[in-house]
C-alpha atoms as a PDB file:
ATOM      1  CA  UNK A   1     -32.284  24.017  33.056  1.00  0.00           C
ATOM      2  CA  UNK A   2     -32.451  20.721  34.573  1.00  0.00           C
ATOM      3  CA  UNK A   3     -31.553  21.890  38.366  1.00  0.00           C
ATOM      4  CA  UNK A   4     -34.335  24.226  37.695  1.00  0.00           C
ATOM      5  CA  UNK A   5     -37.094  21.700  36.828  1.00  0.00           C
ATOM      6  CA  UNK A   6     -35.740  19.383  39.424  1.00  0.00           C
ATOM      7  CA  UNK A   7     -35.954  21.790  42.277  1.00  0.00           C
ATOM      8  CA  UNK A   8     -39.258  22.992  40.953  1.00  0.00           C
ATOM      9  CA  UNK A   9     -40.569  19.226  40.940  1.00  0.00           C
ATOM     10  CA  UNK A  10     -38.965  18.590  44.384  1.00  0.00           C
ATOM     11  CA  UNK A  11     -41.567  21.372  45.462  1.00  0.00           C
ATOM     12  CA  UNK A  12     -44.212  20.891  43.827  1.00  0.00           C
ATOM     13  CA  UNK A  13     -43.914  17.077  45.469  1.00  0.00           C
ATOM     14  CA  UNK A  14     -43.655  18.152  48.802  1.00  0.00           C
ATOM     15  CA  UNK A  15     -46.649  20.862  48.003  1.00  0.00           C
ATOM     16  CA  UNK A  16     -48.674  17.843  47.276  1.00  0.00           C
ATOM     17  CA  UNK A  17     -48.013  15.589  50.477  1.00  0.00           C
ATOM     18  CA  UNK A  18     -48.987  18.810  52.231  1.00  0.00           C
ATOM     19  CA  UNK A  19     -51.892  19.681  50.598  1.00  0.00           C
ATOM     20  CA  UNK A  20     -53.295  15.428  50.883  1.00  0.00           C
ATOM     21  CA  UNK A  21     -52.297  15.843  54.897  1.00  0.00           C
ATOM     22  CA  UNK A  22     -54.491  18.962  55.136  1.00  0.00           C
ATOM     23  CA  UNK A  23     -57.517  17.439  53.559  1.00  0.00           C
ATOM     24  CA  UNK A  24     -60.157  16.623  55.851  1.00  0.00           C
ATOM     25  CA  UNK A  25     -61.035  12.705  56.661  1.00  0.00           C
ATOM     26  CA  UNK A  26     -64.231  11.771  54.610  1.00  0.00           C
ATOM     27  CA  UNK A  27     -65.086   8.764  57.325  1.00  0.00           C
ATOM     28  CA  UNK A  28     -66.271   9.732  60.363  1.00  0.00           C
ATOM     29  CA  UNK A  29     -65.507   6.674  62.875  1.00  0.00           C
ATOM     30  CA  UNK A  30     -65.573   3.249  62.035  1.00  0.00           C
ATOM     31  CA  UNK A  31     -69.300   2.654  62.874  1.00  0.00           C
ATOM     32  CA  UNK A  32     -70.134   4.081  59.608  1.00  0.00           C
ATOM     33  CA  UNK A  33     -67.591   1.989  57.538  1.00  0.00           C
ATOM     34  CA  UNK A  34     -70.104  -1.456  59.370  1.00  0.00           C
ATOM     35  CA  UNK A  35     -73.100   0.226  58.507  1.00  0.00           C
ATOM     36  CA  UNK A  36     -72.422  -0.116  54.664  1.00  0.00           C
ATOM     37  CA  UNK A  37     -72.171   3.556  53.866  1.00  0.00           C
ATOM     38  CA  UNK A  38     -75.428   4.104  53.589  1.00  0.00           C
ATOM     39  CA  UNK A  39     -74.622   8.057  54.743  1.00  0.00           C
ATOM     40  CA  UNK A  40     -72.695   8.467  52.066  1.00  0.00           C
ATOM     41  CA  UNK A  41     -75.585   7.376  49.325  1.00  0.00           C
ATOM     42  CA  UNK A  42     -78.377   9.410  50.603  1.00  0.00           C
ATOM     43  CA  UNK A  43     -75.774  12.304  52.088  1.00  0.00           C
ATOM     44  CA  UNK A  44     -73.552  12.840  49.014  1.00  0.00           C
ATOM     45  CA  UNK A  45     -73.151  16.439  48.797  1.00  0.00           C
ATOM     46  CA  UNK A  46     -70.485  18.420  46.836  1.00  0.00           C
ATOM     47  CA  UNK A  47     -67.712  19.440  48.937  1.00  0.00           C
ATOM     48  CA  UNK A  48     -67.629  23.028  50.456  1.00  0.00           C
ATOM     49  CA  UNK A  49     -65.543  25.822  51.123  1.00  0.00           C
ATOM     50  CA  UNK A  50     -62.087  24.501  52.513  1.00  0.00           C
ATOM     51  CA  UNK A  51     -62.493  21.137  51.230  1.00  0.00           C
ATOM     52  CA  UNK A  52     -63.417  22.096  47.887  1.00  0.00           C
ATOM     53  CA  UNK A  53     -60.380  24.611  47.739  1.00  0.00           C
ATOM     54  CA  UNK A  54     -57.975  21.247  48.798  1.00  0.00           C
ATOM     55  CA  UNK A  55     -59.181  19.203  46.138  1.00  0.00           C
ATOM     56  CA  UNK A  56     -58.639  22.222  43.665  1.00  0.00           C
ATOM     57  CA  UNK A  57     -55.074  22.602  44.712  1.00  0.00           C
ATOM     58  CA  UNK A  58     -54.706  18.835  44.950  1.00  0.00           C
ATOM     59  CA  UNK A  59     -55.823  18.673  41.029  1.00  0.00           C
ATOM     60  CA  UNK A  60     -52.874  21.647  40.236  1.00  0.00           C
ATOM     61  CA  UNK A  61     -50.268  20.414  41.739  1.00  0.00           C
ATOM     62  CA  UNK A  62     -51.055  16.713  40.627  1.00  0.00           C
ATOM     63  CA  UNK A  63     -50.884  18.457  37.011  1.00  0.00           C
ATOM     64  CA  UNK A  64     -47.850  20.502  38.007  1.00  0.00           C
ATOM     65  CA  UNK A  65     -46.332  17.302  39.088  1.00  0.00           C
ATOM     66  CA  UNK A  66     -47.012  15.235  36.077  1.00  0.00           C
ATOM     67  CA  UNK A  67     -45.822  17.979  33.628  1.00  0.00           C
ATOM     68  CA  UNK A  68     -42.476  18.293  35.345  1.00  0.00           C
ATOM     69  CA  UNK A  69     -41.919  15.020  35.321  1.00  0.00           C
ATOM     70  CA  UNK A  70     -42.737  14.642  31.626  1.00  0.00           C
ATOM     71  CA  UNK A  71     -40.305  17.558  31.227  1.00  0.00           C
ATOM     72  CA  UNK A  72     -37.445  16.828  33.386  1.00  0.00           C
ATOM     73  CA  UNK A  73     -37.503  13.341  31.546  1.00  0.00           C
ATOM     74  CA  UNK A  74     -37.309  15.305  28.232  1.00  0.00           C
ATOM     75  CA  UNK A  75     -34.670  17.851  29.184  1.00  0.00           C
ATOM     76  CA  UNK A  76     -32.411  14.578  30.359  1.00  0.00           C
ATOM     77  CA  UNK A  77     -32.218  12.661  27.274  1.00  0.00           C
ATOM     78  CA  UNK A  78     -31.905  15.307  25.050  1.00  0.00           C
END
């Protein structure tokens, strides 16, 4: 039971450095961290189509990750 968790939690951690690398950058070039963000007051939008689906599976596996943890903790004092 607790190789099982572990190697589940082992892939669900390397799921998640994946999924943050694949994210797209939210700051375009360094000009716009100068300017004082003002595009990102009047152009806040709600993210779109590949970026949304990232943050979804960024959410899960964070979840994933914390549950296992919890878990594996459980299943090794016990």
């Amino acid at each position: 039971m607790y190789n099982t968790i572990l190697t589940l939690l082992l892939v669900v951690s390397v799921s998640i450095i994946i999924a943050v690398l694949m994210q797209p950058s939210k700051q375009q070039d360094a000009l716009s961290a100068l300017s004082g963000g003002t595009q990102e007051i009047s152009g806040k939008q709600k993210a779109r189509g590949f970026e949304a689906f990232m943050q979804k599976v960024t959410v899960v596996l964070g979840t994933l990750f914390f549950a296992l943890s919890l878990i594996l903790a459980y299943v090794s004092s016990h």
